[in-house]
Protein backbone atom coordinates (compact mmCIF):
# COMPACT_ATOMS: atom_id res chain seq x y z
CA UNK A 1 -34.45 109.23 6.95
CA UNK A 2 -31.39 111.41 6.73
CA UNK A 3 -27.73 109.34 6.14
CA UNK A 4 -25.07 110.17 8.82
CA UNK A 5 -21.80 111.48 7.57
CA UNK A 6 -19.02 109.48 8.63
CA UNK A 7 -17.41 111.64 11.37
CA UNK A 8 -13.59 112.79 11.18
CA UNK A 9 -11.55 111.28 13.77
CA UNK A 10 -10.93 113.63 16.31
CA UNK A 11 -7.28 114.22 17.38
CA UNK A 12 -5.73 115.63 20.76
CA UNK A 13 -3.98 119.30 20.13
CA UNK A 14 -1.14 118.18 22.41
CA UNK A 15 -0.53 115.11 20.84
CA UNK A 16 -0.58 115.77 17.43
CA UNK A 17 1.89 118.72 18.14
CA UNK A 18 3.79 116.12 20.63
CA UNK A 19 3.97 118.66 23.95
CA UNK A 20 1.64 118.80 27.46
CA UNK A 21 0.33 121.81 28.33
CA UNK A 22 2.50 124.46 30.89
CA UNK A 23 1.43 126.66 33.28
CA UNK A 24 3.63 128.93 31.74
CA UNK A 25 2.39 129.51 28.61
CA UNK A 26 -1.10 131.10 29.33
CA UNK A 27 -1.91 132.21 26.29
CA UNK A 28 -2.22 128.71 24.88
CA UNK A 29 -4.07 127.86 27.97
CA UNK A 30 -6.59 130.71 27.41
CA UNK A 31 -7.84 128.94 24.23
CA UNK A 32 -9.27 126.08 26.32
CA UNK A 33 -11.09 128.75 28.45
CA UNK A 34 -14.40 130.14 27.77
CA UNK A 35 -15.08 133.59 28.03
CA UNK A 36 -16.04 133.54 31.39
CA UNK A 37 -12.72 131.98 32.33
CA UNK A 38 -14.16 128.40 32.66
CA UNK A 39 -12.65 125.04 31.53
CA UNK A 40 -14.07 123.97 28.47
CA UNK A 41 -14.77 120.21 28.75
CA UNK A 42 -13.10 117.26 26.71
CA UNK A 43 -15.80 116.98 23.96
CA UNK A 44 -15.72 121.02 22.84
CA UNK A 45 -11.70 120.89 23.26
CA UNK A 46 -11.42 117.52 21.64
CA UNK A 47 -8.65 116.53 23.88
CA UNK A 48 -7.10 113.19 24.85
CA UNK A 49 -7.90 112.35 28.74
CA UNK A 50 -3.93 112.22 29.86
CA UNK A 51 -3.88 115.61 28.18
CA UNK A 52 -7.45 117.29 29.26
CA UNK A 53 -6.12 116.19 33.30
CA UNK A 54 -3.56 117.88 32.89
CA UNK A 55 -4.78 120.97 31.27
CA UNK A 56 -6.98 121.52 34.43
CA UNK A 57 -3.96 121.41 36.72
CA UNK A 58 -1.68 123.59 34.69
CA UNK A 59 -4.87 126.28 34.52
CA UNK A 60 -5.26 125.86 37.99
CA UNK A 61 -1.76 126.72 38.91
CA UNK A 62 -2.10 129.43 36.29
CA UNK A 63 -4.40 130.90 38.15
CA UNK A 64 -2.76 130.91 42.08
CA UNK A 65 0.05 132.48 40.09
CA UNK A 66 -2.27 134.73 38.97
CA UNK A 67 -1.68 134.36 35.44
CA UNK A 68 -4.99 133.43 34.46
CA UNK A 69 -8.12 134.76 35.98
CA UNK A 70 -10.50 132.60 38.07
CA UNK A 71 -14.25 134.29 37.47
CA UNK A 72 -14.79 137.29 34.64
CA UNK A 73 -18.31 138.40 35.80
């Protein structure tokens, strides 16, 4: 039987670098995209929940602005 590595303690982006995400600054935003323009979810982006709700609202208003896309097919 194989012996589990203790795992490192995962730590929000936005916390550790003390900011929320902005509509704003799409670029940033892009990095919690997939390629396909889809949210990536909390457990590939390791974010806290505060900060993952409001990455999906600042994306979304990205994207009316049309900053962001909403579908790359």
């Amino acid at each position: 039987m194989a012996i589990k590595k203790p795992s490192k303690k995962k730590v929000c982006y936005f916390c550790e670098n003390g900011r929320d995400p902005n509509y704003k600054n799409y670029e940033e935003l892009r990095q919690f995209m997939t390629e396909r323009a889809r949210i990536k979810s909390r457990r590939q982006t390791n974010l806290c929940n505060r900060h993952q709700r409001l990455l999906a609202l600042h994306i979304k208003r990205a994207r009316q602005l049309g900053l962001l896309p909403y579908v790359v097919i």
